[in-house]
C-alpha atoms as a PDB file:
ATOM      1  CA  UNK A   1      13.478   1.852 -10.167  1.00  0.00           C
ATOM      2  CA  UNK A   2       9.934   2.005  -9.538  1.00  0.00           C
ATOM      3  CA  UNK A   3       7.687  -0.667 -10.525  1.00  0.00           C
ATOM      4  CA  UNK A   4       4.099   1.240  -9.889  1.00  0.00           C
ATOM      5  CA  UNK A   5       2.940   3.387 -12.935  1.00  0.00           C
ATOM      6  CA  UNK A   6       2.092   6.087 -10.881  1.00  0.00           C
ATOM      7  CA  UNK A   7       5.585   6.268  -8.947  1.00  0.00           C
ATOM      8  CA  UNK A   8       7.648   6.448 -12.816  1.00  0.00           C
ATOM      9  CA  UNK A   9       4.900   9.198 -12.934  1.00  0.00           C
ATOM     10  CA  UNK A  10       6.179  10.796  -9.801  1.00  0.00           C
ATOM     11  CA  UNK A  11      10.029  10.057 -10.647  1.00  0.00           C
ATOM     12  CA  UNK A  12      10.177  11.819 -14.219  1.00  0.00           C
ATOM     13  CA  UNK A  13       7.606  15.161 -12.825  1.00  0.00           C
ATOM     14  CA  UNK A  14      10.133  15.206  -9.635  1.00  0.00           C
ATOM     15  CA  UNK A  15      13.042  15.367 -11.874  1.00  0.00           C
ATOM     16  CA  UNK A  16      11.624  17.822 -14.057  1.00  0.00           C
ATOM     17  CA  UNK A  17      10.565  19.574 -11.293  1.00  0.00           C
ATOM     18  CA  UNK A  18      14.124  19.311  -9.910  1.00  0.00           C
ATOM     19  CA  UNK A  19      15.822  20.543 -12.650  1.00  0.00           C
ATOM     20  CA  UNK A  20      13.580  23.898 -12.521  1.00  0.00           C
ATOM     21  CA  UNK A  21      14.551  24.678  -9.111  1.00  0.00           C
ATOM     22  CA  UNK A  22      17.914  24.257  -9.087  1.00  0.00           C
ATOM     23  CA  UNK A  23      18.259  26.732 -13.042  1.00  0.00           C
ATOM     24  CA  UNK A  24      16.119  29.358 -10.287  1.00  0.00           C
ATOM     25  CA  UNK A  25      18.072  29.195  -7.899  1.00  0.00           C
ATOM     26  CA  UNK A  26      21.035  30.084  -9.541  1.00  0.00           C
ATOM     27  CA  UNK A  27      19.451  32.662 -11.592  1.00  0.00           C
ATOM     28  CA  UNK A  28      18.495  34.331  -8.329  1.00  0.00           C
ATOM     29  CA  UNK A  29      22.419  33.768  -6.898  1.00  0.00           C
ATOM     30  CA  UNK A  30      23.800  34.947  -9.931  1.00  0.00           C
ATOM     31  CA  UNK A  31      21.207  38.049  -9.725  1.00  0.00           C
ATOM     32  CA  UNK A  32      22.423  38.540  -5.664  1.00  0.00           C
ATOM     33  CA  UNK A  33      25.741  38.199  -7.151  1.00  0.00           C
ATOM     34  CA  UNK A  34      25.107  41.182  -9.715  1.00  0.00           C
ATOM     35  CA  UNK A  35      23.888  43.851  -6.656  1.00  0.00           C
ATOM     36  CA  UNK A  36      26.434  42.757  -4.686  1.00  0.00           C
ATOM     37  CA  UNK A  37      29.026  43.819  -7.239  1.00  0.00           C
ATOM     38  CA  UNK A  38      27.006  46.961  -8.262  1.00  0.00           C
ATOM     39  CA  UNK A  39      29.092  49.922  -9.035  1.00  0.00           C
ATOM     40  CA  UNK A  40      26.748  52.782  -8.072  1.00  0.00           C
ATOM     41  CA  UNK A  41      23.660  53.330  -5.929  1.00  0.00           C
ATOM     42  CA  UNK A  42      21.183  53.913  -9.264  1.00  0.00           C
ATOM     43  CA  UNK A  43      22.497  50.496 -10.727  1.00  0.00           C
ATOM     44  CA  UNK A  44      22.341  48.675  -7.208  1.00  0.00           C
ATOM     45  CA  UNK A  45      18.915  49.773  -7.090  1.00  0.00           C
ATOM     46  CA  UNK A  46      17.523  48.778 -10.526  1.00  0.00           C
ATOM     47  CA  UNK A  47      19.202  45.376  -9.634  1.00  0.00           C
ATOM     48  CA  UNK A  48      17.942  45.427  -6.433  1.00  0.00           C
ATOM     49  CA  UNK A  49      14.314  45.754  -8.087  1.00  0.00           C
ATOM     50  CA  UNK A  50      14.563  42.623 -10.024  1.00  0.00           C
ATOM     51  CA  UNK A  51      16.115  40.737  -7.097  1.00  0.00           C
ATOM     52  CA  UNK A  52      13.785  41.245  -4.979  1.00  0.00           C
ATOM     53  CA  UNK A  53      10.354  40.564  -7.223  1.00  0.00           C
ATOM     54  CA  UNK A  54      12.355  36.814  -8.057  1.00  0.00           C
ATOM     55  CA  UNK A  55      12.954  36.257  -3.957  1.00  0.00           C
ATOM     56  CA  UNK A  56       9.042  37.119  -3.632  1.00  0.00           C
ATOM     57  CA  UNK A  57       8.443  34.153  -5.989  1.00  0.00           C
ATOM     58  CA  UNK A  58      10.938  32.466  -5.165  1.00  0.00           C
ATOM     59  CA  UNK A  59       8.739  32.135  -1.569  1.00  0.00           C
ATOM     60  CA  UNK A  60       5.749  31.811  -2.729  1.00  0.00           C
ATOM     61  CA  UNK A  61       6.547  28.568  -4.583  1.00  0.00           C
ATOM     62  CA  UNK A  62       8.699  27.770  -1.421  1.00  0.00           C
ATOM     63  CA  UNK A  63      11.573  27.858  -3.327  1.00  0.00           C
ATOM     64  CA  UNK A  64      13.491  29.508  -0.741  1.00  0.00           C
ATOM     65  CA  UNK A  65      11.639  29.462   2.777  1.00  0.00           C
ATOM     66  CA  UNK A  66      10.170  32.882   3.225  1.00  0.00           C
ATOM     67  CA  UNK A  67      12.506  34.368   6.480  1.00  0.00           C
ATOM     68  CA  UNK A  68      14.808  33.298   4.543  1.00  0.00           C
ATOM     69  CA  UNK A  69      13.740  35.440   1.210  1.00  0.00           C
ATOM     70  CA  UNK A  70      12.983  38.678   3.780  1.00  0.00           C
ATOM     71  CA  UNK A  71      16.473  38.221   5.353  1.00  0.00           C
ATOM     72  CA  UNK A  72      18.027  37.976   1.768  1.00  0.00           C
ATOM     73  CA  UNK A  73      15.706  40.797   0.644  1.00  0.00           C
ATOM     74  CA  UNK A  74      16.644  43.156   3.960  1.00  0.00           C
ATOM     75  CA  UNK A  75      20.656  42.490   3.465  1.00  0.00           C
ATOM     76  CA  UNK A  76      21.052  43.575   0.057  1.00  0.00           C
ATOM     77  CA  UNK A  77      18.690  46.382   0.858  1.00  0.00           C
ATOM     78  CA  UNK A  78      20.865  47.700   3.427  1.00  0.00           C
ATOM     79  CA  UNK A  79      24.262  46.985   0.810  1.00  0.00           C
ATOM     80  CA  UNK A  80      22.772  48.964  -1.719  1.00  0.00           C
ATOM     81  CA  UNK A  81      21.619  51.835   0.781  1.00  0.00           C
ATOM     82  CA  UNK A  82      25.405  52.159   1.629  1.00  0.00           C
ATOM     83  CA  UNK A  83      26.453  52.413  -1.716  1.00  0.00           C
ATOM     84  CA  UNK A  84      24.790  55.988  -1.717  1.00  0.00           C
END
């Protein structure tokens, strides 16, 4: 437990801060989740869409290192292009 006012300050933001990543994150894996199961190439797409405007974000706030957002972003690109 910290003793210094400004380190309790750091502890409780951290763990708010915390808790926000991890509910994104799995909003994003249950959204991969959702293309990857996508019946057809219109609703892969429209999925797809949303999917890949959260991974943008996602790297911006360096939720998710950006390669690693552009590889995500490039593989469910290619799944939903062989749905059609």
């Amino acid at each position: 437990m910290p003793n210094i006012k400004s380190a309790k300050k750091r502890m409780t933001l951290s763990a708010t801060a915390r808790a926000k990543n991890r509910s994104d994150r799995a909003r994003i894996r249950t959204a991969i989740k959702k293309v990857k199961q996508a019946e057809s190439a219109e609703e892969g797409q429209t999925l797809l869409r949303a999917v890949v405007a959260m991974l943008d974000r996602a790297a911006t706030r360096r939720l998710y290192h950006p390669h690693r957002a552009a590889r995500l972003k490039g593989q469910l690109a290619r799944h939903v292009n062989a749905l059609s």
